[in-house]
PDB file of N, CA and C in Angstrom:
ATOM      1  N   UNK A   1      86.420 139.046 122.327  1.00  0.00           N
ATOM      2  CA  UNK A   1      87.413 139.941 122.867  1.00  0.00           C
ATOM      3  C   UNK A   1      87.140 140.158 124.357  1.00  0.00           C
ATOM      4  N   UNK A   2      88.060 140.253 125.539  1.00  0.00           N
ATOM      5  CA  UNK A   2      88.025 140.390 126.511  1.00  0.00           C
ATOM      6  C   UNK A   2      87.896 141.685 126.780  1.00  0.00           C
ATOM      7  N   UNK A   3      87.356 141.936 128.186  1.00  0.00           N
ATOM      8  CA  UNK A   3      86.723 143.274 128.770  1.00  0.00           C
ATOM      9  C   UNK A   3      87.795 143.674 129.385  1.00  0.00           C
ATOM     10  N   UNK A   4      88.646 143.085 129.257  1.00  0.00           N
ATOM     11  CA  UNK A   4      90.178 143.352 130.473  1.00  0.00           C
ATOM     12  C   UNK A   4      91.059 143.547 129.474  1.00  0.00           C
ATOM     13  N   UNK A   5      91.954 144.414 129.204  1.00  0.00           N
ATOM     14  CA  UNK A   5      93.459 144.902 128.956  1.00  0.00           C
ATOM     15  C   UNK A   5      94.439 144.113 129.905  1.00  0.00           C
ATOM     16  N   UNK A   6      94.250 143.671 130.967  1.00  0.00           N
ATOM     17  CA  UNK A   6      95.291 142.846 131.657  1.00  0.00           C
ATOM     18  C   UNK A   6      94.471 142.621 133.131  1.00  0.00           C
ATOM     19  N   UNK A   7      95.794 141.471 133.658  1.00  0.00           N
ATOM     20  CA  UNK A   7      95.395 140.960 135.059  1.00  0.00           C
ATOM     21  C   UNK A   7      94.475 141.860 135.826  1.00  0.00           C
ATOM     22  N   UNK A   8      95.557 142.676 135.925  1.00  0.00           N
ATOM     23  CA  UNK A   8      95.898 144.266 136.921  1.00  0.00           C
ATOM     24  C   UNK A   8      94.406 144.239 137.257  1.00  0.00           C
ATOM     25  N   UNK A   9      93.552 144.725 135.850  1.00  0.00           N
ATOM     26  CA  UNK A   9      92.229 145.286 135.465  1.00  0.00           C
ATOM     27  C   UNK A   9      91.015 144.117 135.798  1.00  0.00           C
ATOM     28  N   UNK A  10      91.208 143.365 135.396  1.00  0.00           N
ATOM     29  CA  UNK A  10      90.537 141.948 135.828  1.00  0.00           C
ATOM     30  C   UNK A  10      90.769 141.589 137.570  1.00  0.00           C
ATOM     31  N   UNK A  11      91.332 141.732 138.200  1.00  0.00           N
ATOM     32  CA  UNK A  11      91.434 141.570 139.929  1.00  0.00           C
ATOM     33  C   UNK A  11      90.803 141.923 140.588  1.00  0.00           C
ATOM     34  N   UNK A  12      90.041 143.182 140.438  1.00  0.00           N
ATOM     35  CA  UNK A  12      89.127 144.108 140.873  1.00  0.00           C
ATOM     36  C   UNK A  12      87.767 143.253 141.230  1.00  0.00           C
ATOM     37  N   UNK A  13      87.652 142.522 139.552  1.00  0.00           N
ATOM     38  CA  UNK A  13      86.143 142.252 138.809  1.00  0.00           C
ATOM     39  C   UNK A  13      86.257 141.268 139.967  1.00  0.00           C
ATOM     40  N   UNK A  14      87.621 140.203 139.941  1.00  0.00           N
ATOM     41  CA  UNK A  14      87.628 138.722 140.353  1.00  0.00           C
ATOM     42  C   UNK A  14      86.627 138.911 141.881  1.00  0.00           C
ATOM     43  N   UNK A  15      88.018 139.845 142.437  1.00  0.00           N
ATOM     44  CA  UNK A  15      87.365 140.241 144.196  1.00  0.00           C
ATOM     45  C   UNK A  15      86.111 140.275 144.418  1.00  0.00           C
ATOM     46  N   UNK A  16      85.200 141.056 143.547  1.00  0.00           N
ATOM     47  CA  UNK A  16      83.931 141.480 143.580  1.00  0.00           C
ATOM     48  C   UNK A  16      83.411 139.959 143.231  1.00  0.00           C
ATOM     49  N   UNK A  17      83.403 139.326 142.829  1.00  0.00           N
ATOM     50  CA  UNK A  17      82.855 137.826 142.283  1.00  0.00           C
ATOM     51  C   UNK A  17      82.835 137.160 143.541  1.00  0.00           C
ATOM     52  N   UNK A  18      84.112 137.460 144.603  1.00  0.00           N
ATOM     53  CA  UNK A  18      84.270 136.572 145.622  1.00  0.00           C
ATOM     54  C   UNK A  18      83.963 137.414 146.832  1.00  0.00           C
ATOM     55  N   UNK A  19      82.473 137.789 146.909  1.00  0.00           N
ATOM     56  CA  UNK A  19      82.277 139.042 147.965  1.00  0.00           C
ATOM     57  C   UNK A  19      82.176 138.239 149.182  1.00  0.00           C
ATOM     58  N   UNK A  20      81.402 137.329 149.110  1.00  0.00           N
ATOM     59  CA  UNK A  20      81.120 136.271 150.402  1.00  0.00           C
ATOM     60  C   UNK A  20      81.580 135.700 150.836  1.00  0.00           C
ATOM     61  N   UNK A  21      81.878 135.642 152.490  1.00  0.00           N
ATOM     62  CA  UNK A  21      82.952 135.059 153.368  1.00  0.00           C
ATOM     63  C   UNK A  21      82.963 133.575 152.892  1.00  0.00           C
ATOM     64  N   UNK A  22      82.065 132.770 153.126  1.00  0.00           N
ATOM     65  CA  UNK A  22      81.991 131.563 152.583  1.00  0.00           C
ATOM     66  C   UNK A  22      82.764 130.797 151.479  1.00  0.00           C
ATOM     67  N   UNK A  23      82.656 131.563 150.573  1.00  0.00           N
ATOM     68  CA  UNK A  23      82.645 131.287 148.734  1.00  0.00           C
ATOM     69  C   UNK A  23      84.121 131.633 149.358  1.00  0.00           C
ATOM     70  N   UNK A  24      84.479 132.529 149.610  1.00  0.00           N
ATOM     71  CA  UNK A  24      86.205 132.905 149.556  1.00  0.00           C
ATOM     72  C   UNK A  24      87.397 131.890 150.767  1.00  0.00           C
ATOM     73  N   UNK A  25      86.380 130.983 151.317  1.00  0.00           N
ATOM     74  CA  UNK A  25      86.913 130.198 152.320  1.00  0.00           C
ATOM     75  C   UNK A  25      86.600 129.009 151.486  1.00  0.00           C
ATOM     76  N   UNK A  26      85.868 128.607 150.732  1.00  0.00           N
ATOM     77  CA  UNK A  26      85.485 127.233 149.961  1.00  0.00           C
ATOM     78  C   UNK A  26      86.803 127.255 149.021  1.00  0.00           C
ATOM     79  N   UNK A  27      86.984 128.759 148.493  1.00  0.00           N
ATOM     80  CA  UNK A  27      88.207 128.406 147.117  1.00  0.00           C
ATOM     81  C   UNK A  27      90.005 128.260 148.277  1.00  0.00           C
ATOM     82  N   UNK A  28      89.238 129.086 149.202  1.00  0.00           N
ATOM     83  CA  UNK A  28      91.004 128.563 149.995  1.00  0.00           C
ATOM     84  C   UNK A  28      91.225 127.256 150.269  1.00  0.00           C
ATOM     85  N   UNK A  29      89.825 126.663 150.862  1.00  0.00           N
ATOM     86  CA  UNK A  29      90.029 125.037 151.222  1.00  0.00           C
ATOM     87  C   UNK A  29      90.597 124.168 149.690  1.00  0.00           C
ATOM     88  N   UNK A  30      89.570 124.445 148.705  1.00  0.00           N
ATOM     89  CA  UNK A  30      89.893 123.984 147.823  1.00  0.00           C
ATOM     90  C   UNK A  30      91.488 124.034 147.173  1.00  0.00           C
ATOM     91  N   UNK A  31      91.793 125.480 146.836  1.00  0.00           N
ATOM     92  CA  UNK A  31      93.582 125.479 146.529  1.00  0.00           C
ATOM     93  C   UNK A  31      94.289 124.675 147.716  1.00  0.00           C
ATOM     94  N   UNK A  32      93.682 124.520 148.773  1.00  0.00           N
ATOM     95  CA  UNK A  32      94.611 123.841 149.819  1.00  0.00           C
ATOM     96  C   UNK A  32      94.721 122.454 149.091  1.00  0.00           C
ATOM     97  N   UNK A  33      93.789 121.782 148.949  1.00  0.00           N
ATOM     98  CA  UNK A  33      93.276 120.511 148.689  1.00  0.00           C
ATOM     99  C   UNK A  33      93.403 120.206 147.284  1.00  0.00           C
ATOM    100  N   UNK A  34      93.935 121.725 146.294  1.00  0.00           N
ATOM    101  CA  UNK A  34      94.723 121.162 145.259  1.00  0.00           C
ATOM    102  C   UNK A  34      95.933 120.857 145.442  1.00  0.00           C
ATOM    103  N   UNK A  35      97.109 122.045 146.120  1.00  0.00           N
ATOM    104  CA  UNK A  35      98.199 121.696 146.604  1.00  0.00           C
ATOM    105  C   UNK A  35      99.124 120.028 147.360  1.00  0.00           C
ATOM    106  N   UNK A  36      98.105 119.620 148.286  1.00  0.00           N
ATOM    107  CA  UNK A  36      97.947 118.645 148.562  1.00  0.00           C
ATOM    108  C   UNK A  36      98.333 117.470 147.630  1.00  0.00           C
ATOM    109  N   UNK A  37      96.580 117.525 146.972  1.00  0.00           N
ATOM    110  CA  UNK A  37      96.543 116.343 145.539  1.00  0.00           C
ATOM    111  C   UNK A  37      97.741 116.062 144.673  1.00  0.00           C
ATOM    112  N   UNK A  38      98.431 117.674 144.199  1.00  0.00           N
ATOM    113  CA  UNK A  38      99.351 117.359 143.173  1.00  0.00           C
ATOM    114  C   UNK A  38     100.996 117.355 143.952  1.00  0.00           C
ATOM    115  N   UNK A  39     100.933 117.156 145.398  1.00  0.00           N
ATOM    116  CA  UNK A  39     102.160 116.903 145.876  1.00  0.00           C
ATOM    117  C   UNK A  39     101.712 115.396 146.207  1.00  0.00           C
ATOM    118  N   UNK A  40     100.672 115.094 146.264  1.00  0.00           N
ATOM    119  CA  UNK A  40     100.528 113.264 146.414  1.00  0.00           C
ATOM    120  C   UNK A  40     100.975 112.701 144.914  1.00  0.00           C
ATOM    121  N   UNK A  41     100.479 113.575 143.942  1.00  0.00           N
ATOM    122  CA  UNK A  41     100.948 113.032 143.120  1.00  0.00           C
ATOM    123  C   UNK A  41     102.520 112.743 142.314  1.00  0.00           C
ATOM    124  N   UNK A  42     103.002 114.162 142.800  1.00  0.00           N
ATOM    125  CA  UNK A  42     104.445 113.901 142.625  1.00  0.00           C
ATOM    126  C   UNK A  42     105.300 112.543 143.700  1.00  0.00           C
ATOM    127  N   UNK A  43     104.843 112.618 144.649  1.00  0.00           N
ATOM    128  CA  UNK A  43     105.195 111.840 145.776  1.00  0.00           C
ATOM    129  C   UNK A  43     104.866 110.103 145.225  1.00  0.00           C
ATOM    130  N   UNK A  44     103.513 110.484 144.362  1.00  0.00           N
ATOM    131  CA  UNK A  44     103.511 108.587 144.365  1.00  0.00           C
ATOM    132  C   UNK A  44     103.751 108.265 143.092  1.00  0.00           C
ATOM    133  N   UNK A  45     104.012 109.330 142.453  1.00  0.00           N
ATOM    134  CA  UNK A  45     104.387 109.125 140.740  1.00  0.00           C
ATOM    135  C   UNK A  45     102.544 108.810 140.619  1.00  0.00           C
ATOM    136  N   UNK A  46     101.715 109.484 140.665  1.00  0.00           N
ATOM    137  CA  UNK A  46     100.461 108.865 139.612  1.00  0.00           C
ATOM    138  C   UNK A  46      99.991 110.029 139.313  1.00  0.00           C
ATOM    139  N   UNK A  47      99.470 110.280 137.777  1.00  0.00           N
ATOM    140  CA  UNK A  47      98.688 111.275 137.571  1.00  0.00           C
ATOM    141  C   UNK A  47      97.912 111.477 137.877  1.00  0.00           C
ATOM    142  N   UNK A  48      97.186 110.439 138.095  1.00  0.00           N
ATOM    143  CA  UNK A  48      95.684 110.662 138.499  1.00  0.00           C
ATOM    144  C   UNK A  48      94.857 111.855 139.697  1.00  0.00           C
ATOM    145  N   UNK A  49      96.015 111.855 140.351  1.00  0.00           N
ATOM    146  CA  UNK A  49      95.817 112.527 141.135  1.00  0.00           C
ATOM    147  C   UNK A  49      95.492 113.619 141.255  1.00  0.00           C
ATOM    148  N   UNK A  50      96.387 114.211 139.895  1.00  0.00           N
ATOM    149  CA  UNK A  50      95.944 115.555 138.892  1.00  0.00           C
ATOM    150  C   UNK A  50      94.764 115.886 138.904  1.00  0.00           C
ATOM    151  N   UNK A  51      94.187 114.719 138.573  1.00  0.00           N
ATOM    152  CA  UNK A  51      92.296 114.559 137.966  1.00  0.00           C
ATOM    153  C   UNK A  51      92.077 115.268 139.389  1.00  0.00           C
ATOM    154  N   UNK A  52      92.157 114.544 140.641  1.00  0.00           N
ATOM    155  CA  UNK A  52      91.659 114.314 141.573  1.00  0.00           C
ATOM    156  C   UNK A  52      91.691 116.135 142.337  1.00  0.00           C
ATOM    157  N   UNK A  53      92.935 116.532 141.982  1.00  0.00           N
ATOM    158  CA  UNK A  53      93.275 118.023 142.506  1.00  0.00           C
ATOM    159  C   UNK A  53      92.105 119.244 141.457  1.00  0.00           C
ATOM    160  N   UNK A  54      92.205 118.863 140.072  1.00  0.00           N
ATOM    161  CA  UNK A  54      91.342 119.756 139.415  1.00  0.00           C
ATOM    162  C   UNK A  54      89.802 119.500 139.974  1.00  0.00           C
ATOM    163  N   UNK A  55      89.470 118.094 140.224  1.00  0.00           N
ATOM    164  CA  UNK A  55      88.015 117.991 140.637  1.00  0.00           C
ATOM    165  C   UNK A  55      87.870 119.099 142.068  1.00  0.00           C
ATOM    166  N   UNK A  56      89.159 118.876 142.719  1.00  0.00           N
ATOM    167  CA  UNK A  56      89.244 119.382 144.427  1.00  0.00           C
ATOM    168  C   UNK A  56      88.924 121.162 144.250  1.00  0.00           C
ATOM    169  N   UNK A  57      89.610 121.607 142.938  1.00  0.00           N
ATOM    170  CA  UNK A  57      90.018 122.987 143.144  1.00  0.00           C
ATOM    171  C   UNK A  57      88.409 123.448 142.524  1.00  0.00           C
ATOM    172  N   UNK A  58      88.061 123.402 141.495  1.00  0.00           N
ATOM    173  CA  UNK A  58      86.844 123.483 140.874  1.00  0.00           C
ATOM    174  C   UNK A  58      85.606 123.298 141.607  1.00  0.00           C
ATOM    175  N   UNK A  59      85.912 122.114 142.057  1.00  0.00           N
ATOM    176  CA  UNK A  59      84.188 121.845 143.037  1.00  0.00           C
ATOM    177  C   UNK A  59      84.508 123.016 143.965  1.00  0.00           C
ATOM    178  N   UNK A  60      85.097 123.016 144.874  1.00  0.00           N
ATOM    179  CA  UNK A  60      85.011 123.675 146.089  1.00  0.00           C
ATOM    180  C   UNK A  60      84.817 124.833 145.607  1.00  0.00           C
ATOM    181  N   UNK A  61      85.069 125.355 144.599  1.00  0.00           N
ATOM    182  CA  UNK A  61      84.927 126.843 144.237  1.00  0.00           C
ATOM    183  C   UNK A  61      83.584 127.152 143.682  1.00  0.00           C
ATOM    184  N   UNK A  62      83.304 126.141 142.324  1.00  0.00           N
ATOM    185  CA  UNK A  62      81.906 125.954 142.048  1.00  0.00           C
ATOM    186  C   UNK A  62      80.859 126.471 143.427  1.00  0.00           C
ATOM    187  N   UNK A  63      80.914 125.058 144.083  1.00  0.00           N
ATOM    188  CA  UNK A  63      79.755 125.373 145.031  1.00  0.00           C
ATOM    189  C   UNK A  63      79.507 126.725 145.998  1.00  0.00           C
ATOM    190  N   UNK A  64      80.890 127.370 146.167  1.00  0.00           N
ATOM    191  CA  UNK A  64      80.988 128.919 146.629  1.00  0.00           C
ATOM    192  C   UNK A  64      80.581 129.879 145.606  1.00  0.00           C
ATOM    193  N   UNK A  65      80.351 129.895 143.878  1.00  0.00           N
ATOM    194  CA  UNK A  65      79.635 130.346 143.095  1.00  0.00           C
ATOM    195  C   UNK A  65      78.221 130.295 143.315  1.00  0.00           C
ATOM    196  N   UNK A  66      77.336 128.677 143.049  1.00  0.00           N
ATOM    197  CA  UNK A  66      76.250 128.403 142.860  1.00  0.00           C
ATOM    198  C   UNK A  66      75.672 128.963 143.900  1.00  0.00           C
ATOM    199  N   UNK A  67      76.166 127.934 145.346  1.00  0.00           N
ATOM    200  CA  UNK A  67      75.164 128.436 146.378  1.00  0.00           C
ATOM    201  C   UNK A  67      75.535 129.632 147.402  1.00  0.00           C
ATOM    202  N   UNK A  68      76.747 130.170 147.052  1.00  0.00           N
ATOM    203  CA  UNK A  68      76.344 131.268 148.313  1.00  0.00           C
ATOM    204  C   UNK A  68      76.819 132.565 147.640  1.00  0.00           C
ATOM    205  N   UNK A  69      77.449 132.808 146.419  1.00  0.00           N
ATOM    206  CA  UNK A  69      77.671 134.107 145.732  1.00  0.00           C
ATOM    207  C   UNK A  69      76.253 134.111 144.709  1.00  0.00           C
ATOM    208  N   UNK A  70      76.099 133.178 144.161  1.00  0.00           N
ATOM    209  CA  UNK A  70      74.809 133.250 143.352  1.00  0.00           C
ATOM    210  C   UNK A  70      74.918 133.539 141.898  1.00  0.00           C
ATOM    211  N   UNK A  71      76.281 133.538 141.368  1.00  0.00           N
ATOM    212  CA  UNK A  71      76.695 134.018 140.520  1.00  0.00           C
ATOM    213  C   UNK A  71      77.734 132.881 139.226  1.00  0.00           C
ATOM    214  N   UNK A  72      78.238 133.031 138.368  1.00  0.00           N
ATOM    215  CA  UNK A  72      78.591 132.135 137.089  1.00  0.00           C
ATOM    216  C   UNK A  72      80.087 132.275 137.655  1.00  0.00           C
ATOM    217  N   UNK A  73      80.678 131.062 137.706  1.00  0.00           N
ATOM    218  CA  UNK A  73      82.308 131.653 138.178  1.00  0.00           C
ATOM    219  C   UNK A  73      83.121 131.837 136.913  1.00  0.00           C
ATOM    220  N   UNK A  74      84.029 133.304 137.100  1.00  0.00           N
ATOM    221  CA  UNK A  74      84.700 133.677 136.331  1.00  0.00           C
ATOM    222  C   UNK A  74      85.282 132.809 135.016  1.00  0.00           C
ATOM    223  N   UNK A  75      85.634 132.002 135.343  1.00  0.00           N
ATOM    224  CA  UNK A  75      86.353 130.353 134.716  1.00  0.00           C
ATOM    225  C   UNK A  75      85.535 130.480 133.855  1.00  0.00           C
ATOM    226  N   UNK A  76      84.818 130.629 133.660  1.00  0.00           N
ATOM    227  CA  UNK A  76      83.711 130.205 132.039  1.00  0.00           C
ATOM    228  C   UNK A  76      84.464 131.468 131.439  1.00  0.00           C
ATOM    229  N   UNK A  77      84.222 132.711 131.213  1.00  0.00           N
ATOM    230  CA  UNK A  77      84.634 133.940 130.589  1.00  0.00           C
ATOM    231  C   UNK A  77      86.051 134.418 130.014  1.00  0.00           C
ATOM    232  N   UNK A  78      86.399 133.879 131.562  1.00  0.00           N
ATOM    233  CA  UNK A  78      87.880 134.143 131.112  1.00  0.00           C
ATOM    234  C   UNK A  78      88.958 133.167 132.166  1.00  0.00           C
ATOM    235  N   UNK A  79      89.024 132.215 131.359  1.00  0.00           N
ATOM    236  CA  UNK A  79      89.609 131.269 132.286  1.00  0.00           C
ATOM    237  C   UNK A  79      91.398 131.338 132.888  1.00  0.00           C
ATOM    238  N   UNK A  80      92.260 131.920 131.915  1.00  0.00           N
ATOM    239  CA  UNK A  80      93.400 132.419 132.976  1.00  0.00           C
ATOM    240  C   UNK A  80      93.565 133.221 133.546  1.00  0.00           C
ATOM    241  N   UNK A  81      93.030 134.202 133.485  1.00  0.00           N
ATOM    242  CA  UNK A  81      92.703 135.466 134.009  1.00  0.00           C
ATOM    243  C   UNK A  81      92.205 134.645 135.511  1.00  0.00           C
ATOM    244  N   UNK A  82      91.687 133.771 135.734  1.00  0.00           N
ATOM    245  CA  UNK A  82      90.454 133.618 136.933  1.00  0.00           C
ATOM    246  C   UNK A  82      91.386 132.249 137.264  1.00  0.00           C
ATOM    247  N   UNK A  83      92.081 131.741 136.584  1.00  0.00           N
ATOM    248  CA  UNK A  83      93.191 130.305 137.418  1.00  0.00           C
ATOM    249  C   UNK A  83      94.078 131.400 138.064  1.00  0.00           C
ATOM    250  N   UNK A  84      94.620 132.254 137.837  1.00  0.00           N
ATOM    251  CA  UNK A  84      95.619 133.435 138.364  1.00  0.00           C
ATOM    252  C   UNK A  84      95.014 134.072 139.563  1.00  0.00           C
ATOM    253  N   UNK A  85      93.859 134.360 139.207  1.00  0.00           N
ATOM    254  CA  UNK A  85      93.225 135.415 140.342  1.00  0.00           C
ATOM    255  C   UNK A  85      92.944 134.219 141.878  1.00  0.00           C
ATOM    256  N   UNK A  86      92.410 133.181 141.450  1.00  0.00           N
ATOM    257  CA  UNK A  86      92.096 132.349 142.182  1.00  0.00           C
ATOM    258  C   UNK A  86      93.683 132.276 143.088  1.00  0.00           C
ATOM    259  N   UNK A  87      94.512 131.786 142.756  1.00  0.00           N
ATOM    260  CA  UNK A  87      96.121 132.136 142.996  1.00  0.00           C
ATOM    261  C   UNK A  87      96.644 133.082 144.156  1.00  0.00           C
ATOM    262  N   UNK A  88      95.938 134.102 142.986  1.00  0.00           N
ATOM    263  CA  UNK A  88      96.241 135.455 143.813  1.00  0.00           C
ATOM    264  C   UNK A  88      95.812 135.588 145.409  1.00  0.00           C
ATOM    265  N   UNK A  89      94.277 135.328 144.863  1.00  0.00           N
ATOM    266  CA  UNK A  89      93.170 135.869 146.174  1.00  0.00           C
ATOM    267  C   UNK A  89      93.823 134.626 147.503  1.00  0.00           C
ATOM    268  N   UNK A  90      94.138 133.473 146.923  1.00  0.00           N
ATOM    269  CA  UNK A  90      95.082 132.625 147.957  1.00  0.00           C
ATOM    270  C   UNK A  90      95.982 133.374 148.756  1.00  0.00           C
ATOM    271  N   UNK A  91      96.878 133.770 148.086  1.00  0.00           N
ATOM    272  CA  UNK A  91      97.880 134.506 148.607  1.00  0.00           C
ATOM    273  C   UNK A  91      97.203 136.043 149.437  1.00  0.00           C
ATOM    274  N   UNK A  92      96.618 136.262 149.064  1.00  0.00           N
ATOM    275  CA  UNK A  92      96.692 137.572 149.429  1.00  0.00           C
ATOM    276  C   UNK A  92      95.365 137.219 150.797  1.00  0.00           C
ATOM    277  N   UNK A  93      95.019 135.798 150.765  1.00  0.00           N
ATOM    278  CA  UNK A  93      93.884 135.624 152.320  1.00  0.00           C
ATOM    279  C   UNK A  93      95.245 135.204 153.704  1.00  0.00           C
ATOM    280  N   UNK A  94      96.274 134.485 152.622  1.00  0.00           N
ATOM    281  CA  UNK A  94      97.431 133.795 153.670  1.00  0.00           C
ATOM    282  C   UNK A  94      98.405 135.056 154.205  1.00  0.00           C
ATOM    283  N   UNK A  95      98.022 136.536 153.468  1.00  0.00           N
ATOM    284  CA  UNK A  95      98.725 137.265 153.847  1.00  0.00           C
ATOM    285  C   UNK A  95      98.118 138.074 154.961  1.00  0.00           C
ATOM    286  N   UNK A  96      96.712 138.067 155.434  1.00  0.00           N
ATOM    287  CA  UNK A  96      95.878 138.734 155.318  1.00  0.00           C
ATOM    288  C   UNK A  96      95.098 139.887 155.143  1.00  0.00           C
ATOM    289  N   UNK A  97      95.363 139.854 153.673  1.00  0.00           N
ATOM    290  CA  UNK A  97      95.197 141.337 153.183  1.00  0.00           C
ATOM    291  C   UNK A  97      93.254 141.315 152.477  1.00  0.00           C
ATOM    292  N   UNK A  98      92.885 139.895 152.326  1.00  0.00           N
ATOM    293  CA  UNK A  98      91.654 139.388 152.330  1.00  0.00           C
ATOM    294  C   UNK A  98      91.137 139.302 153.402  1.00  0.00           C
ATOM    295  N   UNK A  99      89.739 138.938 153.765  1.00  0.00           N
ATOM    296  CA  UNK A  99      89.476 138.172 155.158  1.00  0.00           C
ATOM    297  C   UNK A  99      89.120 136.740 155.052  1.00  0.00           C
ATOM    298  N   UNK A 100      89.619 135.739 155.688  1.00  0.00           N
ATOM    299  CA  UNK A 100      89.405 134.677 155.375  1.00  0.00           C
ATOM    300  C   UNK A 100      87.893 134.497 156.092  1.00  0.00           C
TER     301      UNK A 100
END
């Protein structure tokens, strides 16, 4: 059973996960560099590319977990909750209501 009743409640936790300037600039590069991948892929008709965007979005975020937050990324626990937030925290660095 989840510790969250909804998004709303879970956003808080996400933010706090992504305290470090670094880690929160690794997952922007990365959503960039998913965006990218899966418009190459619509563009050349290949899936693969798919592969290539999930490896893009994941690593870059991973390594802003392991080495500079120090911490398990959300994605293991509660994984839509944390594809959403990841989303979110995008939007809300391009707005700048984060600090990039």
């Amino acid at each position: 059973m989840s510790r969250f009743a909804s998004f709303r409640e879970f956003y808080p936790f996400y933010l706090s996960e992504h305290a470090n300037r670094i880690s929160r600039r690794l997952h922007f590069i990365g959503s960039c560099g998913v965006l990218l991948l899966v418009a190459l892929a619509i563009v050349r008709g290949n899936a693969w590319w798919l592969l290539a965007a999930l490896l893009c979005g994941y690593g870059f975020a991973w390594v802003g977990h392991f080495f500079f937050e120090k911490n398990r990324p959300a994605t293991f626990k509660h994984p839509l909750y944390s594809f959403i937030g990841d989303w979110v925290m995008f939007k809300d660095i391009l707005r700048g209501k984060i600090p990039f």
